[in-house]
N, C-alpha and C. Protein backbone atom coordinates (compact mmCIF):
# COMPACT_ATOMS: atom_id res chain seq x y z
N UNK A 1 -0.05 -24.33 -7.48
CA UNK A 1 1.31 -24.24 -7.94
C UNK A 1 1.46 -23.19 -9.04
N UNK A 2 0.39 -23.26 -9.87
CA UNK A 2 0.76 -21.85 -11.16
C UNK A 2 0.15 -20.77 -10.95
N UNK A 3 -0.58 -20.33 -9.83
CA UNK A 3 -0.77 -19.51 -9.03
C UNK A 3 0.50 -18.96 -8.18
N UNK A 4 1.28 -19.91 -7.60
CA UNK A 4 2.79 -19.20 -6.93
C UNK A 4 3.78 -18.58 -7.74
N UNK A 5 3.54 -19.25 -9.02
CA UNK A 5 5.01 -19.34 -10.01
C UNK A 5 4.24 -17.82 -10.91
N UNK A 6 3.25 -17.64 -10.75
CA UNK A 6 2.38 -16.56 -11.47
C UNK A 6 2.82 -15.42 -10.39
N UNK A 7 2.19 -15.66 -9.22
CA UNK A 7 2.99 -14.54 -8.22
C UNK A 7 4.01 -14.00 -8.26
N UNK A 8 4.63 -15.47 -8.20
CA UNK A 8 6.27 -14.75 -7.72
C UNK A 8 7.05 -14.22 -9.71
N UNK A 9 6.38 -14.67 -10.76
CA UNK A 9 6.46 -13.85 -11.79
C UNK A 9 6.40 -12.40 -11.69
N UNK A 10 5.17 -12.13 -11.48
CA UNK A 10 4.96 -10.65 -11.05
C UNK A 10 5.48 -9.73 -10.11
N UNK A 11 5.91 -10.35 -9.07
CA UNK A 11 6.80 -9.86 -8.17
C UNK A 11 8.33 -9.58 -8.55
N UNK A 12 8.80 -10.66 -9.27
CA UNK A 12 9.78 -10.36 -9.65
C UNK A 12 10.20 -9.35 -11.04
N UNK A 13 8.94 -9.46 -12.25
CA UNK A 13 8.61 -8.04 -13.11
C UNK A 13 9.18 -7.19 -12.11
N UNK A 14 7.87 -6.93 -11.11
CA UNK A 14 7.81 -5.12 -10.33
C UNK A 14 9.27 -4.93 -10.03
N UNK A 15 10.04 -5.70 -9.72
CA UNK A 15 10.87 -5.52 -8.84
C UNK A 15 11.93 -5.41 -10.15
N UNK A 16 12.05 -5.80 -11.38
CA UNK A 16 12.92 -5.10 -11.94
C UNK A 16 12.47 -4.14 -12.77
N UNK A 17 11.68 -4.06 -13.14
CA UNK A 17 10.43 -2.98 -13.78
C UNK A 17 11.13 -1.60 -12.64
N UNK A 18 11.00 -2.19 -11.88
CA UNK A 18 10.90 -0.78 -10.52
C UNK A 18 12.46 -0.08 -10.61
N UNK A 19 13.50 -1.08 -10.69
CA UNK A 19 15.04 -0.98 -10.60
C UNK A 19 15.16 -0.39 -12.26
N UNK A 20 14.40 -0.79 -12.98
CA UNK A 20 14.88 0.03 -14.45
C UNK A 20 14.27 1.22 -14.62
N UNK A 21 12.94 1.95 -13.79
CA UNK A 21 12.86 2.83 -14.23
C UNK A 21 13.45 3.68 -13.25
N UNK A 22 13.91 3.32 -12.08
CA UNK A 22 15.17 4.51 -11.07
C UNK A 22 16.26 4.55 -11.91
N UNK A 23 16.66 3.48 -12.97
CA UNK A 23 18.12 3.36 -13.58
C UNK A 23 18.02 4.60 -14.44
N UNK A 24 16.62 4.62 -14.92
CA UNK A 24 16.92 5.26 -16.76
C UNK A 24 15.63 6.88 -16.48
N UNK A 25 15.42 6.81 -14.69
CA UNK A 25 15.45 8.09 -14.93
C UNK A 25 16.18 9.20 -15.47
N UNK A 26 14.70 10.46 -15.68
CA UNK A 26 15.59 11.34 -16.34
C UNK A 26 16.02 12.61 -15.08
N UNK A 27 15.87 12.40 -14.22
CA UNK A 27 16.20 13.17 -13.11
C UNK A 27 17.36 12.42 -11.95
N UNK A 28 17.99 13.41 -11.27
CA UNK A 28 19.08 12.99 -10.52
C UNK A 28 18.35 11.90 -9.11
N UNK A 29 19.33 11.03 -8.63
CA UNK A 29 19.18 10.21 -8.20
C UNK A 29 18.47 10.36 -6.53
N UNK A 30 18.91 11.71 -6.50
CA UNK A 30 18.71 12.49 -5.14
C UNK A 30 16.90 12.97 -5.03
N UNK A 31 16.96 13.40 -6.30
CA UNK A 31 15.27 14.12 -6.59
C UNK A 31 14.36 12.79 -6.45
N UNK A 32 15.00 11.70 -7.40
CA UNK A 32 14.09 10.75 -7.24
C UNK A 32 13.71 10.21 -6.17
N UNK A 33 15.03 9.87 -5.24
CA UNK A 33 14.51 9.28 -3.98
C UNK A 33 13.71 10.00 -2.89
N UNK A 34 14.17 11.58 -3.37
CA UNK A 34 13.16 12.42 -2.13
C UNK A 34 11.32 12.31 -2.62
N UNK A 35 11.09 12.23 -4.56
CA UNK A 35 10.11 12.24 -4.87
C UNK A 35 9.32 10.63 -3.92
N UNK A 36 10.27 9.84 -4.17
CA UNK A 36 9.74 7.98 -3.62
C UNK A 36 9.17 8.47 -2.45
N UNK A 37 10.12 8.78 -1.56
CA UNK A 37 9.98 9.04 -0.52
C UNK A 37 8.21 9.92 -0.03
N UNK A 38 8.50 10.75 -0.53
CA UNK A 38 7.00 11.87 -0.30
C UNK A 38 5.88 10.70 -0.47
N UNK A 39 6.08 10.34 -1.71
CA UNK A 39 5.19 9.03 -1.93
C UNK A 39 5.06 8.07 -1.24
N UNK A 40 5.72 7.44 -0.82
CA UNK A 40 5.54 6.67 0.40
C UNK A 40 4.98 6.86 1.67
N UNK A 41 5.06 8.41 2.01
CA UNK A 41 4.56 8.91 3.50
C UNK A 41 3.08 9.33 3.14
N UNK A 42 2.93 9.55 1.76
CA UNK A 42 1.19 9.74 1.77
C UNK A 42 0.93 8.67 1.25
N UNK A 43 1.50 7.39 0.88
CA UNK A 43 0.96 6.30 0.71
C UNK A 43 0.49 5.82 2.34
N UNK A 44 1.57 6.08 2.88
CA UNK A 44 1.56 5.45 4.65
C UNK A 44 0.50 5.70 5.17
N UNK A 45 -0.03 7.43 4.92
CA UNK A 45 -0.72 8.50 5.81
C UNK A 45 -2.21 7.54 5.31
N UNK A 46 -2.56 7.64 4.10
CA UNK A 46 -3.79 7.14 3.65
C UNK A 46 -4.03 5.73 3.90
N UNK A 47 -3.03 5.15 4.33
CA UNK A 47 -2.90 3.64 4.43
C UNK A 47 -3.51 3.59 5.90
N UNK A 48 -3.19 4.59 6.52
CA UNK A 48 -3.46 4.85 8.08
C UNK A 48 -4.72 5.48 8.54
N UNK A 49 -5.11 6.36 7.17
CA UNK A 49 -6.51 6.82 7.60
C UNK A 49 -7.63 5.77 7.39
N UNK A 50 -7.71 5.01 5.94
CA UNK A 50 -8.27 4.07 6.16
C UNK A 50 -8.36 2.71 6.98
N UNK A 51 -7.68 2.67 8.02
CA UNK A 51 -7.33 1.58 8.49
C UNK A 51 -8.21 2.06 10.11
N UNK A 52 -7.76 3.43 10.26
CA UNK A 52 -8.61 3.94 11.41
C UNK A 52 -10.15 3.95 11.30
N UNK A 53 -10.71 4.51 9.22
CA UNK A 53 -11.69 4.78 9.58
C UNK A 53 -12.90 3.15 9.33
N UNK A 54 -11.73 2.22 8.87
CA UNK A 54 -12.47 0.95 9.14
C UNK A 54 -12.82 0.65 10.58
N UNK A 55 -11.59 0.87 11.16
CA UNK A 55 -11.73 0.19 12.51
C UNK A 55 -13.05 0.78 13.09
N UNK A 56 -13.11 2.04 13.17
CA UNK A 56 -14.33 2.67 13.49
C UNK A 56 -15.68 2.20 13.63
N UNK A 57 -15.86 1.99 11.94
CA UNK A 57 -16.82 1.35 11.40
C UNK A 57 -17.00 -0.04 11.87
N UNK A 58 -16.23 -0.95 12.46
CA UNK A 58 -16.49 -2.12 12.92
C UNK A 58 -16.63 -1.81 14.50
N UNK A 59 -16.07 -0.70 14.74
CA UNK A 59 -16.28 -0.61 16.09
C UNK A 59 -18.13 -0.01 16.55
N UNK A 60 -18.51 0.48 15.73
CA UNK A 60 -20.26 0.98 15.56
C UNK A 60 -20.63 -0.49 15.49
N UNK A 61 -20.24 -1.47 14.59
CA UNK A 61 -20.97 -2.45 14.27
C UNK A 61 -21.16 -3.43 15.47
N UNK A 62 -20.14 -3.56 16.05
CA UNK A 62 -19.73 -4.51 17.15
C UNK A 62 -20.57 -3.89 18.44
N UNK A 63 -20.96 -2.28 18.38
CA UNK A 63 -21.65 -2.20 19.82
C UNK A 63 -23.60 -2.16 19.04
N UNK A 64 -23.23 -1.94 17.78
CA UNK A 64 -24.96 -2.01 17.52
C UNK A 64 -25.34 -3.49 17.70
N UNK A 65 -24.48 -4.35 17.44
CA UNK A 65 -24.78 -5.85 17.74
C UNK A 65 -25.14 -6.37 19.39
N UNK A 66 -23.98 -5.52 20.44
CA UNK A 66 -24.42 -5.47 21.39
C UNK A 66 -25.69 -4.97 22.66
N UNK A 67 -25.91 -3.66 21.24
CA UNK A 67 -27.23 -3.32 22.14
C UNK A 67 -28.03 -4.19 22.12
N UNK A 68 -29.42 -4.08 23.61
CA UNK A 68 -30.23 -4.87 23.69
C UNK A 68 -31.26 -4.50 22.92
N UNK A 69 -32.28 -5.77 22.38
CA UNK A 69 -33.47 -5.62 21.88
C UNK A 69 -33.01 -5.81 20.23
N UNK A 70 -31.73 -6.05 20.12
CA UNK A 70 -31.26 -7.30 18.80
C UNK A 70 -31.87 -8.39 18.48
C-alpha cells in the first residue's frame, strides 16, 4: 500500500513538474513542442534498437540451448 501511494506520488510530481516547466519555459510554445518531439523519436528509435538487439541475443541463446551435445 505505501509503495502505491509512493508511486502514484511520483507520478503525479512528474506530471506537474513536467506541466510547469512547458508553462515557465523560456522559449515559444511551438520550439518546445518540436524540441519534445525530436526527443521522443530518438527516445523511440533507441527504445527500438535495444529491444531488437536483446531479442537477438535471446535468440543466439535459445538456439545454443538447442544445439545437440548440451
Amino acid at each position: 500500500m505505501k509503495l502505491l501511494r509512493f508511486t502514484g506520488g511520483m507520478v503525479l510530481g512528474a506530471l506537474v513538474g513536467g506541466g510547469l516547466v512547458l508553462l515557465l519555459a523560456p522559449r515559444s510554445g511551438e520550439r518546445t513542442r518540436l524540441l519534445v518531439q525530436e526527443w521522443l523519436q530518438v527516445v523511440w528509435r533507441e527504445g527500438q534498437e535495444a529491444a531488437e538487439a536483446k531479442r537477438m541475443e535471446l535468440l543466439a541463446q535459445i538456439e545454443e540451448l538447442k544445439s545437440p551435445g548440451r
